[in-house]
C-alpha atoms as a PDB file:
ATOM      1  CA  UNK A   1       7.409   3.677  -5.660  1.00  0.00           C
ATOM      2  CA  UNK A   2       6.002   5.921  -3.225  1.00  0.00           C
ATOM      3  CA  UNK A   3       2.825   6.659  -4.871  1.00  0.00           C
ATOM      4  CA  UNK A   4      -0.606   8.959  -3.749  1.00  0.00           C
ATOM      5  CA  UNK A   5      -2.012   6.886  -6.125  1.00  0.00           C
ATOM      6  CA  UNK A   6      -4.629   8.208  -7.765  1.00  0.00           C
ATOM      7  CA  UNK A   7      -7.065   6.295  -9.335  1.00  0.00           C
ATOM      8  CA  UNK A   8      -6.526   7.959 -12.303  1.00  0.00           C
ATOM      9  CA  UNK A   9      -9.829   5.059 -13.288  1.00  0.00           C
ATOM     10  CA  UNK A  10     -10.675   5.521 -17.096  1.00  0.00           C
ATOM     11  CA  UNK A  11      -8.949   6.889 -20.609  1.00  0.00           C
ATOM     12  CA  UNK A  12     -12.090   5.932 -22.143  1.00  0.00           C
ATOM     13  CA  UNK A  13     -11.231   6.238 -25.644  1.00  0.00           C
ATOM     14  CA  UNK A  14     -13.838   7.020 -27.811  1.00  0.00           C
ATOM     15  CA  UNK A  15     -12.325   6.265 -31.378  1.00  0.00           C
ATOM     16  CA  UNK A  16     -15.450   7.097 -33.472  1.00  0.00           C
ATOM     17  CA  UNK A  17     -15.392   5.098 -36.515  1.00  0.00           C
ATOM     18  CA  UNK A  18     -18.193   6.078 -38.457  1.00  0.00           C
ATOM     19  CA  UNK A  19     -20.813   3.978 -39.823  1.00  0.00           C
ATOM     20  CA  UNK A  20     -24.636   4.757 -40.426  1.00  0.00           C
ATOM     21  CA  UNK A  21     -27.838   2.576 -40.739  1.00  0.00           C
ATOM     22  CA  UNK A  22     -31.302   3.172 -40.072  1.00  0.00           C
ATOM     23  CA  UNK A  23     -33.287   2.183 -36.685  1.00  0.00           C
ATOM     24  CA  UNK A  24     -36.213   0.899 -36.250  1.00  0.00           C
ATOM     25  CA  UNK A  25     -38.404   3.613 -36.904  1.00  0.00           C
ATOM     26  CA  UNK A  26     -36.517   4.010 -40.245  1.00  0.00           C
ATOM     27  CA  UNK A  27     -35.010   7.199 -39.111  1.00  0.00           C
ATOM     28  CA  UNK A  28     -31.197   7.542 -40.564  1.00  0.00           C
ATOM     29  CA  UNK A  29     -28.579   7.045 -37.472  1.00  0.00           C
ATOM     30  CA  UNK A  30     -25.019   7.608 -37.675  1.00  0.00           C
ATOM     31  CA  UNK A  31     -22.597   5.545 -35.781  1.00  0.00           C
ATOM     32  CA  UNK A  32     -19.463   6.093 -33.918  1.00  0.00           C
ATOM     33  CA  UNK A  33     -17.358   3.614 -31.548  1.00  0.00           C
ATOM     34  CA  UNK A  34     -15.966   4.170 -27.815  1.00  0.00           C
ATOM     35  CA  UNK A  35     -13.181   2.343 -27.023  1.00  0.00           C
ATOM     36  CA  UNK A  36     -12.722   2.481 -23.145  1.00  0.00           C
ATOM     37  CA  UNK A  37      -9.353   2.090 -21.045  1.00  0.00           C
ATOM     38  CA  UNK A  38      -9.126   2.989 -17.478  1.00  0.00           C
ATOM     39  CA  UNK A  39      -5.917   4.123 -16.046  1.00  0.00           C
ATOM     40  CA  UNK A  40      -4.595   5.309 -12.378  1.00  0.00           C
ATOM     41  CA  UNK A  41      -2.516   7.642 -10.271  1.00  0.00           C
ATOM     42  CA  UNK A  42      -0.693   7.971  -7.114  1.00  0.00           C
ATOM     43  CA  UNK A  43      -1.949   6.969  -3.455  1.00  0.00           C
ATOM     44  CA  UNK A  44      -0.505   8.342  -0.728  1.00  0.00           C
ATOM     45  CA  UNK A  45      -0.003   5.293   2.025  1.00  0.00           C
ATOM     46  CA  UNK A  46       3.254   3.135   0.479  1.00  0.00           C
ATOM     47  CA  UNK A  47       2.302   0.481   2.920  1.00  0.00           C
ATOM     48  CA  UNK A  48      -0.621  -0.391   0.275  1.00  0.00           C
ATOM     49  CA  UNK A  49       0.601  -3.273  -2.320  1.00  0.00           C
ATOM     50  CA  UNK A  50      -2.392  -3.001  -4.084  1.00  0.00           C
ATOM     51  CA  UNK A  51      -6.359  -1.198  -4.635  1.00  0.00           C
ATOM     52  CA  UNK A  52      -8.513  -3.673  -6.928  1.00  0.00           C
ATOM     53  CA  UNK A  53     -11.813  -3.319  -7.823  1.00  0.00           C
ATOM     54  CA  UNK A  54     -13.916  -5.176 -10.492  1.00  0.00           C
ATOM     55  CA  UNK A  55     -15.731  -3.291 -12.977  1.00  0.00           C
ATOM     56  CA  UNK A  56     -18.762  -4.941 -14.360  1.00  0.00           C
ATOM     57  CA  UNK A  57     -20.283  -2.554 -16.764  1.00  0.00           C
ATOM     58  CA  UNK A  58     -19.633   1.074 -17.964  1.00  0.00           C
ATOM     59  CA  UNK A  59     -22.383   3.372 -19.365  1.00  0.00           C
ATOM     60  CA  UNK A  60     -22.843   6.404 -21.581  1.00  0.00           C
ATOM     61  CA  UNK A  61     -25.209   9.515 -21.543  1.00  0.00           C
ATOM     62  CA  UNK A  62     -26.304  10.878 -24.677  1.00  0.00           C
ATOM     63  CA  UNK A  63     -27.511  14.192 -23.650  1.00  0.00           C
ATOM     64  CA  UNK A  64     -30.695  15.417 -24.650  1.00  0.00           C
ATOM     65  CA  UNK A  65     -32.367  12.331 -24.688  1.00  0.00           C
ATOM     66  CA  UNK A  66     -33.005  12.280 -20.855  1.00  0.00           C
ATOM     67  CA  UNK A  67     -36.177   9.898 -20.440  1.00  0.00           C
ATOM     68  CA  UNK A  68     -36.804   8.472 -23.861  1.00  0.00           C
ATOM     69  CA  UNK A  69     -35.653   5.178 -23.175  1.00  0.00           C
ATOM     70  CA  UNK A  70     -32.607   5.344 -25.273  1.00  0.00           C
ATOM     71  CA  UNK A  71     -30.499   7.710 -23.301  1.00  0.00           C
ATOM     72  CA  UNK A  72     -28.043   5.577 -22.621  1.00  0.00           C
ATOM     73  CA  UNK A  73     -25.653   3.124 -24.050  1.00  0.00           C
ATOM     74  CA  UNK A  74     -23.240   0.550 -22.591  1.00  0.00           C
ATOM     75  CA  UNK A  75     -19.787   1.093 -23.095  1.00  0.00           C
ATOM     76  CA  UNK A  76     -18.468  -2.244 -21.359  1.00  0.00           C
ATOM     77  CA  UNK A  77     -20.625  -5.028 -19.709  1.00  0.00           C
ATOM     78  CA  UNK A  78     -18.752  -8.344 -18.261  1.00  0.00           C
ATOM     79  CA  UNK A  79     -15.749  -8.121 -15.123  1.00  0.00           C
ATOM     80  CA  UNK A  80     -12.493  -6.929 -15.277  1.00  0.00           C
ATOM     81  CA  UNK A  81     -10.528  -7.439 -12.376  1.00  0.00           C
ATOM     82  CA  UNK A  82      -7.896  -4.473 -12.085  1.00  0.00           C
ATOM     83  CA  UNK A  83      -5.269  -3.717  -9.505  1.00  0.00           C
ATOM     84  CA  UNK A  84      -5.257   0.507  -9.880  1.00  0.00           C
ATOM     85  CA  UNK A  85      -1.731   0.553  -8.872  1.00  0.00           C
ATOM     86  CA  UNK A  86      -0.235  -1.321 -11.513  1.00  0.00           C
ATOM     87  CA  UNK A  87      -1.155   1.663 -13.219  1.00  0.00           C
ATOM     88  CA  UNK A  88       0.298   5.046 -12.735  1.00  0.00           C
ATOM     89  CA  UNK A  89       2.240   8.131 -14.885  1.00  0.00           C
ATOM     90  CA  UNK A  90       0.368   7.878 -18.452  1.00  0.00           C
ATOM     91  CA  UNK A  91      -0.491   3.921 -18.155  1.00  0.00           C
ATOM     92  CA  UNK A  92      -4.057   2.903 -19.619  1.00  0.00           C
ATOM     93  CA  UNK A  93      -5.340  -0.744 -18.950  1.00  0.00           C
ATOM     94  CA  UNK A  94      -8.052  -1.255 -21.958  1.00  0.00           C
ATOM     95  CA  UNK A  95     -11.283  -2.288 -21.746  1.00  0.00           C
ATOM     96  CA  UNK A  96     -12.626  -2.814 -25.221  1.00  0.00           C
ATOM     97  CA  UNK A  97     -14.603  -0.727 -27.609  1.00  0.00           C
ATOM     98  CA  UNK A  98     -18.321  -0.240 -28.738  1.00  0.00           C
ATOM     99  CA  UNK A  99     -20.477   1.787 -31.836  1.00  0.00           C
ATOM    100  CA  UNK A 100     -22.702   4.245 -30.460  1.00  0.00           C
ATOM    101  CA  UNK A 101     -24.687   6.344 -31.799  1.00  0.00           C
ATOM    102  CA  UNK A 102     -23.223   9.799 -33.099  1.00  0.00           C
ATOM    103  CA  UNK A 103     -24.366  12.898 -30.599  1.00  0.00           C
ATOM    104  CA  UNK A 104     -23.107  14.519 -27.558  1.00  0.00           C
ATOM    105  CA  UNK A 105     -22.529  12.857 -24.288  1.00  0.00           C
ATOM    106  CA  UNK A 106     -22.060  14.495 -20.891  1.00  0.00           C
ATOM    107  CA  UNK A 107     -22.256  11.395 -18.339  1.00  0.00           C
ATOM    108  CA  UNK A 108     -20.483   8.205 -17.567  1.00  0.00           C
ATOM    109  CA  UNK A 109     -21.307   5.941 -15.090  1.00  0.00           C
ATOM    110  CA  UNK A 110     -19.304   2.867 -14.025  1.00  0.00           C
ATOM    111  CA  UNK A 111     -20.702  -0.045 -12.259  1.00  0.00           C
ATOM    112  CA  UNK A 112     -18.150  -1.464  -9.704  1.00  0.00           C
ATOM    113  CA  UNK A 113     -18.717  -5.197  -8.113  1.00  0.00           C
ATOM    114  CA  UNK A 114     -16.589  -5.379  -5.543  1.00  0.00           C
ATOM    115  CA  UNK A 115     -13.182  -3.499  -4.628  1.00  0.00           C
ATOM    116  CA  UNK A 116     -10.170  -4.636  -1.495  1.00  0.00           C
ATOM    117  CA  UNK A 117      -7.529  -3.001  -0.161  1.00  0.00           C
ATOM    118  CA  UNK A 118      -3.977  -5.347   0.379  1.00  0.00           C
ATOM    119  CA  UNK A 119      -1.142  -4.043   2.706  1.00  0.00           C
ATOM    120  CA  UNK A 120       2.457  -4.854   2.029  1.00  0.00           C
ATOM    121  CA  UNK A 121       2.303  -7.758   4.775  1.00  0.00           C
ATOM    122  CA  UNK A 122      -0.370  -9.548   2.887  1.00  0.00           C
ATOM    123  CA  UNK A 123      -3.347  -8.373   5.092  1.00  0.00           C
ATOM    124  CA  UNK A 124      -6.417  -8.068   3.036  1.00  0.00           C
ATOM    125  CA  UNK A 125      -9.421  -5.844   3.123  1.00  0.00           C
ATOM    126  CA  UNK A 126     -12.522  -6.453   1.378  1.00  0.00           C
ATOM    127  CA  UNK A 127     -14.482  -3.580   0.990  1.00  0.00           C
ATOM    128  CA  UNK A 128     -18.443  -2.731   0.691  1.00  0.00           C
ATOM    129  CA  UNK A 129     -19.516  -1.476  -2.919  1.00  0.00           C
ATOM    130  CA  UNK A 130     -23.149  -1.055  -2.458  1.00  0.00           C
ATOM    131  CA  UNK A 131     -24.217   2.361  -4.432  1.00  0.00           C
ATOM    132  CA  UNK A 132     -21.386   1.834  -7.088  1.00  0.00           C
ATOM    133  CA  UNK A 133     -22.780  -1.477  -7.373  1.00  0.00           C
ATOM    134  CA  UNK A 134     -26.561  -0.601  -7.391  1.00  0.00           C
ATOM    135  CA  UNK A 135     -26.578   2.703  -9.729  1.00  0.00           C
ATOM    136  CA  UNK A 136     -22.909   3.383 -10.716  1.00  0.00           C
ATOM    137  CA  UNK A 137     -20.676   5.876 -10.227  1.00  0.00           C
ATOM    138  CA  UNK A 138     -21.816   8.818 -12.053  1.00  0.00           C
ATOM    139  CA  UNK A 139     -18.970  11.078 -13.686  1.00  0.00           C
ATOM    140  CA  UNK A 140     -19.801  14.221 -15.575  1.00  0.00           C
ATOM    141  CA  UNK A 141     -17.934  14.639 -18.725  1.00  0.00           C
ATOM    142  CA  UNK A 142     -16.620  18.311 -18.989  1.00  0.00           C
ATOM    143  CA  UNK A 143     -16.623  19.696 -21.562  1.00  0.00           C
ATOM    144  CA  UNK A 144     -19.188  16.862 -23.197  1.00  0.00           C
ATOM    145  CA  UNK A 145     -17.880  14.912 -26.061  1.00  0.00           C
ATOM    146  CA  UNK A 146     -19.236  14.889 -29.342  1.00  0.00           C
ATOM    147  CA  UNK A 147     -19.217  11.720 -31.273  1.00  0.00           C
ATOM    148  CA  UNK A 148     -19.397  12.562 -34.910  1.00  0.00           C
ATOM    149  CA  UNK A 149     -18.881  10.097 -37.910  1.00  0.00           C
ATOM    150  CA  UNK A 150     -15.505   9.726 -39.159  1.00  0.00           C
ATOM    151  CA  UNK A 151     -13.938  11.560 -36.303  1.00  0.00           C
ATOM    152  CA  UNK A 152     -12.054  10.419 -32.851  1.00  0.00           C
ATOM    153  CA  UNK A 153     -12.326  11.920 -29.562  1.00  0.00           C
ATOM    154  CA  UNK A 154     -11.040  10.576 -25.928  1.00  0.00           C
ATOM    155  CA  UNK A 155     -12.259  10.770 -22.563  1.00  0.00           C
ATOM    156  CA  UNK A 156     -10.028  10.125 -19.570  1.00  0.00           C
ATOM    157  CA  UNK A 157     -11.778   8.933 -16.029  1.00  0.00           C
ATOM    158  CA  UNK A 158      -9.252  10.083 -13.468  1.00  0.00           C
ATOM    159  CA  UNK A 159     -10.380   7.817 -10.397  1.00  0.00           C
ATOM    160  CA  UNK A 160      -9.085   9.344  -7.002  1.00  0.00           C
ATOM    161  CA  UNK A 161      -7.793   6.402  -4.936  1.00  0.00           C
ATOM    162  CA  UNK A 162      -6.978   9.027  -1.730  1.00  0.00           C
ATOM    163  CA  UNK A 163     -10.241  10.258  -1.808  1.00  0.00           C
ATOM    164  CA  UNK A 164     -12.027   6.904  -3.100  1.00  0.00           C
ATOM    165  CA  UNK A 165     -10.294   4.518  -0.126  1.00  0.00           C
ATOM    166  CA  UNK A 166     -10.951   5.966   2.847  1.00  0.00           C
ATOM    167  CA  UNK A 167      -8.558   5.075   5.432  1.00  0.00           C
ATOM    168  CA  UNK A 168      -9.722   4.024   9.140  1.00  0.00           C
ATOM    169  CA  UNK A 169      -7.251   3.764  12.242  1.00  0.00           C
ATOM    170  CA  UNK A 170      -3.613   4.928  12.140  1.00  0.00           C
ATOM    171  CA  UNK A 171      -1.548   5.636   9.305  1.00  0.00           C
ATOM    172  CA  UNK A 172       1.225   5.542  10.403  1.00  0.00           C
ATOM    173  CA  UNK A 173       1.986   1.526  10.438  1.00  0.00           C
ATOM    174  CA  UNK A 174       0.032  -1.376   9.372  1.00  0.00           C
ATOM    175  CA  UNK A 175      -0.749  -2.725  12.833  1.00  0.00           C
ATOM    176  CA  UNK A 176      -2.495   0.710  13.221  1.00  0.00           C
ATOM    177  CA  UNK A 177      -5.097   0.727   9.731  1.00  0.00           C
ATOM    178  CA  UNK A 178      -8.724  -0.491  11.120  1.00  0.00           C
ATOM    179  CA  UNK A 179      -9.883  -0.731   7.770  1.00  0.00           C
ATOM    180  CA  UNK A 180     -10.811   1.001   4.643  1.00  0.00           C
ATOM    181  CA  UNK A 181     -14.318   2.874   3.527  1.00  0.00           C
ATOM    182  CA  UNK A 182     -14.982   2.757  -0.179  1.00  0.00           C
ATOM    183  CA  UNK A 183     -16.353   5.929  -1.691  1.00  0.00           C
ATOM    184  CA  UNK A 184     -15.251   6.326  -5.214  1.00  0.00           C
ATOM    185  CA  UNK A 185     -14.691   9.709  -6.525  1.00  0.00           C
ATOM    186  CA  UNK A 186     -14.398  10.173 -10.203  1.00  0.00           C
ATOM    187  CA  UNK A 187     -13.253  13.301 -12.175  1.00  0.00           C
ATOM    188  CA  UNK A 188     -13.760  13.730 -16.076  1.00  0.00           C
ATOM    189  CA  UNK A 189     -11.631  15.070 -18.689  1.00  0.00           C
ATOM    190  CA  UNK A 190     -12.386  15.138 -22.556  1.00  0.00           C
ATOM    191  CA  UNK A 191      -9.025  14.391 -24.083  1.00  0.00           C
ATOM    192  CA  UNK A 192      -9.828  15.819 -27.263  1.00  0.00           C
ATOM    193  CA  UNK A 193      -9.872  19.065 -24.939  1.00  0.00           C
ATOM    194  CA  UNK A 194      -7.038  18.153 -22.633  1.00  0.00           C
ATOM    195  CA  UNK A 195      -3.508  17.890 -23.276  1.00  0.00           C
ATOM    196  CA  UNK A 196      -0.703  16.469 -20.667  1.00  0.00           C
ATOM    197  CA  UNK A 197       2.106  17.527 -17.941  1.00  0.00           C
ATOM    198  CA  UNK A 198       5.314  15.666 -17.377  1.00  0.00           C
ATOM    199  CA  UNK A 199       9.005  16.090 -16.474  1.00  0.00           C
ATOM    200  CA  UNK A 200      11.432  15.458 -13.749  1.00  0.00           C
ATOM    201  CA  UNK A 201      12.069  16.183  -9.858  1.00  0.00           C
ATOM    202  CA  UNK A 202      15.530  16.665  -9.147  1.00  0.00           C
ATOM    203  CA  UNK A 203      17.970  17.433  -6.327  1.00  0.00           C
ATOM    204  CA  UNK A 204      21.652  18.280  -5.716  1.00  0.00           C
ATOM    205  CA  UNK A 205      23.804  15.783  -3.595  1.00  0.00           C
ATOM    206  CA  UNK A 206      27.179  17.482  -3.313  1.00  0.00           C
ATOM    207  CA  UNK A 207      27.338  18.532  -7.028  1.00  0.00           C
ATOM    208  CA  UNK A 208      25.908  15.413  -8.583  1.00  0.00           C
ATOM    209  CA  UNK A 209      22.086  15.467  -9.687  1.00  0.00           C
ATOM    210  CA  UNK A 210      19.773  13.073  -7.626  1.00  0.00           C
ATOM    211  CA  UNK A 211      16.156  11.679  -9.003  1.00  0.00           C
ATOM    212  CA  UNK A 212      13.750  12.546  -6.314  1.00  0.00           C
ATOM    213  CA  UNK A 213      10.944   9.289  -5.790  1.00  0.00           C
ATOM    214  CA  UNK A 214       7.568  10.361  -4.258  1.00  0.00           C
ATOM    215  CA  UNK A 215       7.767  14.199  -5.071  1.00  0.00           C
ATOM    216  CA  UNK A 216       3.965  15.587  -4.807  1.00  0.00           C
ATOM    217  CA  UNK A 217       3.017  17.573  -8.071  1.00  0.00           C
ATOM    218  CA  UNK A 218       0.371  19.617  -7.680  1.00  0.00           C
ATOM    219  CA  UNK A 219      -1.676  21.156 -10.244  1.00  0.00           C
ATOM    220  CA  UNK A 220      -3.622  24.128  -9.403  1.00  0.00           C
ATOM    221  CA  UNK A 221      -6.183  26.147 -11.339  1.00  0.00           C
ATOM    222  CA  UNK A 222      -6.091  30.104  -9.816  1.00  0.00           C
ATOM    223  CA  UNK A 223      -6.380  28.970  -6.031  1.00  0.00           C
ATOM    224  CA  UNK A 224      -7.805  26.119  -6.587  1.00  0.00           C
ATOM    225  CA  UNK A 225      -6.442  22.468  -6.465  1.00  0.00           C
ATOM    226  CA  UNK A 226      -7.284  20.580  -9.508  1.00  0.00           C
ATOM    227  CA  UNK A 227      -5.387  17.467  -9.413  1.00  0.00           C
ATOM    228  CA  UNK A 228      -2.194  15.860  -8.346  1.00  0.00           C
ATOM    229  CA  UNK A 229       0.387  12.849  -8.888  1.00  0.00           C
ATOM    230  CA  UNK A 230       4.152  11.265  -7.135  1.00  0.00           C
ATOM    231  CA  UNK A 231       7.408  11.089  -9.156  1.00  0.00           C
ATOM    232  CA  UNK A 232       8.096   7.670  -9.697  1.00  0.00           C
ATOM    233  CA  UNK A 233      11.805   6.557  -8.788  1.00  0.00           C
ATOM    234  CA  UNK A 234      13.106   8.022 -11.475  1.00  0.00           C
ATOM    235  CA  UNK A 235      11.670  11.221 -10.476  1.00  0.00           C
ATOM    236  CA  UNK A 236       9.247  11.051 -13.598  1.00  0.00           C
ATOM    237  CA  UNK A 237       5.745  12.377 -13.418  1.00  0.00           C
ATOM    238  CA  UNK A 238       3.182  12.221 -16.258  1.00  0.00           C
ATOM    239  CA  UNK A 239      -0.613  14.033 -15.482  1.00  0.00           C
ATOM    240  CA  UNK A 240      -3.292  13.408 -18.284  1.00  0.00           C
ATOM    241  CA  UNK A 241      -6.589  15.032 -19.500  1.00  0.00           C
ATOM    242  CA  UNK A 242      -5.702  19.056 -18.842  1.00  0.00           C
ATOM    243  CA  UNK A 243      -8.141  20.807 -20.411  1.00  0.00           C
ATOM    244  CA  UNK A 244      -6.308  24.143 -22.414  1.00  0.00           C
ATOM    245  CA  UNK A 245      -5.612  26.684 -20.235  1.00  0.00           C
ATOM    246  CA  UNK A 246      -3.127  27.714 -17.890  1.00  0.00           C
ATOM    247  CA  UNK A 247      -2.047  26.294 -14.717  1.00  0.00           C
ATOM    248  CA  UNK A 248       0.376  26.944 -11.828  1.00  0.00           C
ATOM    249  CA  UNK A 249       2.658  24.081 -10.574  1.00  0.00           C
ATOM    250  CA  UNK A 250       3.853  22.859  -7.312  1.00  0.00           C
ATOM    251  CA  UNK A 251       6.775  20.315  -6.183  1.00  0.00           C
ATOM    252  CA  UNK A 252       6.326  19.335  -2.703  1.00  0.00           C
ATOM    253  CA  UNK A 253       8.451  16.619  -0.461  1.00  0.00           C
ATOM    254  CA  UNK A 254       8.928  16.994   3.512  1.00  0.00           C
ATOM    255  CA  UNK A 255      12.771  18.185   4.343  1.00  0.00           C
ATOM    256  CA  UNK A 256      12.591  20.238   0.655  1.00  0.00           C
ATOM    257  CA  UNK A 257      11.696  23.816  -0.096  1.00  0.00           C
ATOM    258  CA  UNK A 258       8.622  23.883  -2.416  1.00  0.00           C
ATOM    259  CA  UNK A 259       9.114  24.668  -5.786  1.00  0.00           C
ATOM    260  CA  UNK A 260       6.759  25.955  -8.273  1.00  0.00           C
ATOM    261  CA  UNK A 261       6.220  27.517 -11.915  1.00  0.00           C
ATOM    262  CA  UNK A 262       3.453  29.963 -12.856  1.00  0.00           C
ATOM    263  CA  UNK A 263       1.391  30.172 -15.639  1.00  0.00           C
ATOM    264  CA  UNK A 264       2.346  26.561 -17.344  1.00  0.00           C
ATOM    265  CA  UNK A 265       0.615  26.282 -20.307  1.00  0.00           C
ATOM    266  CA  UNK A 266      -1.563  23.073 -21.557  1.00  0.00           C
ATOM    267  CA  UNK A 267      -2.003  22.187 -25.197  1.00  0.00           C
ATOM    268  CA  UNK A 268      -4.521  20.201 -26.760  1.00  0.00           C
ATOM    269  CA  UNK A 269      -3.182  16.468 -28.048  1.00  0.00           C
ATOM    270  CA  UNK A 270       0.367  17.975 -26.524  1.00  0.00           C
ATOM    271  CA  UNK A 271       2.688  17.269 -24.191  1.00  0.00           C
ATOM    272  CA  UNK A 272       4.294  20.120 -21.964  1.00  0.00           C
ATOM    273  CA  UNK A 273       7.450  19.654 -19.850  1.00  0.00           C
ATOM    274  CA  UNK A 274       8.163  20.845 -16.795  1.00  0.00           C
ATOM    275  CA  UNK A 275      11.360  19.863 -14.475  1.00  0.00           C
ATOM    276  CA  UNK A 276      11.851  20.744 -11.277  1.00  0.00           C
ATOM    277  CA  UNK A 277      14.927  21.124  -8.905  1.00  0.00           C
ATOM    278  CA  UNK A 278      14.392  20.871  -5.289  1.00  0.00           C
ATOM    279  CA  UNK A 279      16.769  22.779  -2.062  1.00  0.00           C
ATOM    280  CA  UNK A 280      16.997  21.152   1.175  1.00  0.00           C
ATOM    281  CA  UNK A 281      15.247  23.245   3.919  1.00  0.00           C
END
């Protein structure tokens, strides 16, 4: 698959599964859990075989509690080696669960170890990870999430592989690609705010219907663009964590006249199709 393959890194799940006990200042505290998966979406250069890094712990901030000491709680601590393109069009790769403390948090921050780039010959770049490594990558959740007893919510970490493997030397072949900067770029959604885009990219051979492979879909908010994704080759997309709203839509491919749709409209916990049909220039 041709694949801009965003990184789309984290549906951090936070199933809160309520439970309360006091703490050790015998104040009452109510419990939740997070559950955290991390999934991925297209990247742009098909001569990559595969973007790996190795998360080594995930964190957590409860907001309000800035400075107190217990502002923060781990969400995932250990390694977990993950190729981002095995992951693409609604996949999740899990990465366990934890009870937290009920409240509202409005931060994550993922730790990364190391990360490497492999071409399609084999060719293998490791790459430098020192802030990610050192202090995290911070992530703003937007809108927060709050964890209440009893109840569920999800957060989805959309990892941008374009923007987060930075490309040295000339695209255009193998032989050409100096090497890769690593500079990892994270965006946010609450899923208990967000609902979800997919359909189909089609075109007409002679009468018969084609499936179009590595159609750009791009998501815009007013003039703004807010996030994209590649057909696969069945011409499927799938985008995740939309907040509500509405959104205009764009099909792009080189030889093809762009296609788009105005004012799609995105559903909490819902799924909205949209197909498109593509002319040759």
């Amino acid at each position: 698959m041709k694949a801009d393959k965003y990184l789309y890194l984290a549906l951090l799940t936070l199933a809160l599964l309520g439970c309360s006990r006091y703490g050790n200042d015998l104040q009452y505290v109510k419990y939740g859990q997070i559950g955290v998966h991390i999934t991925d979406a297209p990247f742009p250069h098909d001569m990559i075989s595969e973007a790996s890094v190795s998360i080594e712990k995930i964190e957590a901030r409860q907001k309000g509690s800035e400075g107190t000491g217990n502002d923060v709680v781990v969400l995932f601590k250990g390694q977990q080696d993950i190729n981002l393109l095995d992951l693409t069009n609604g996949l999740t790769h899990y990465m366990g669960e934890v009870e937290v403390p009920a409240g509202a948090y409005d931060l994550i921050r993922i730790f990364i170890g190391k990360a490497s780039i492999q071409l399609v010959d084999g060719k293998t770049y490791e790459l430098k990870t020192p802030s990610a490594a050192q202090s995290g990558v911070k992530a703003f959740i937007k809108p927060e999430i709050e964890v209440v007893e009893d109840l569920a919510t999800d957060v989805l970490l959309d990892f941008d592989i374009s923007k987060s493997f930075v490309l040295l030397g000339n695209v255009d072949t193998p032989e050409g690609i100096e090497g890769f900067n690593f500079k990892p770029v994270v965006r946010v959604s609450n899923l208990t705010e967000a609902g979800s885009l997919s359909g189909q990219v089609q075109t007409i051979t002679g009468i018969t219907p084609v499936e179009m492979e590595g159609v750009q879909i791009g998501v815009m908010v007013s003039d703004t663009l807010h996030t994209t994704t590649f057909t696969d080759t069945n011409g499927a997309y799938m985008v995740l964590g939309l907040h509500a709203g509405t959104y205009r839509v764009l099909a792009e491919k080189t030889g093809f006249l762009t296609s788009s749709r105005d004012r799609v409209t995105i559903t909490p916990g819902e799924v909205t199709e949209q197909d498109f049909e593509l002319l040759p220039e």
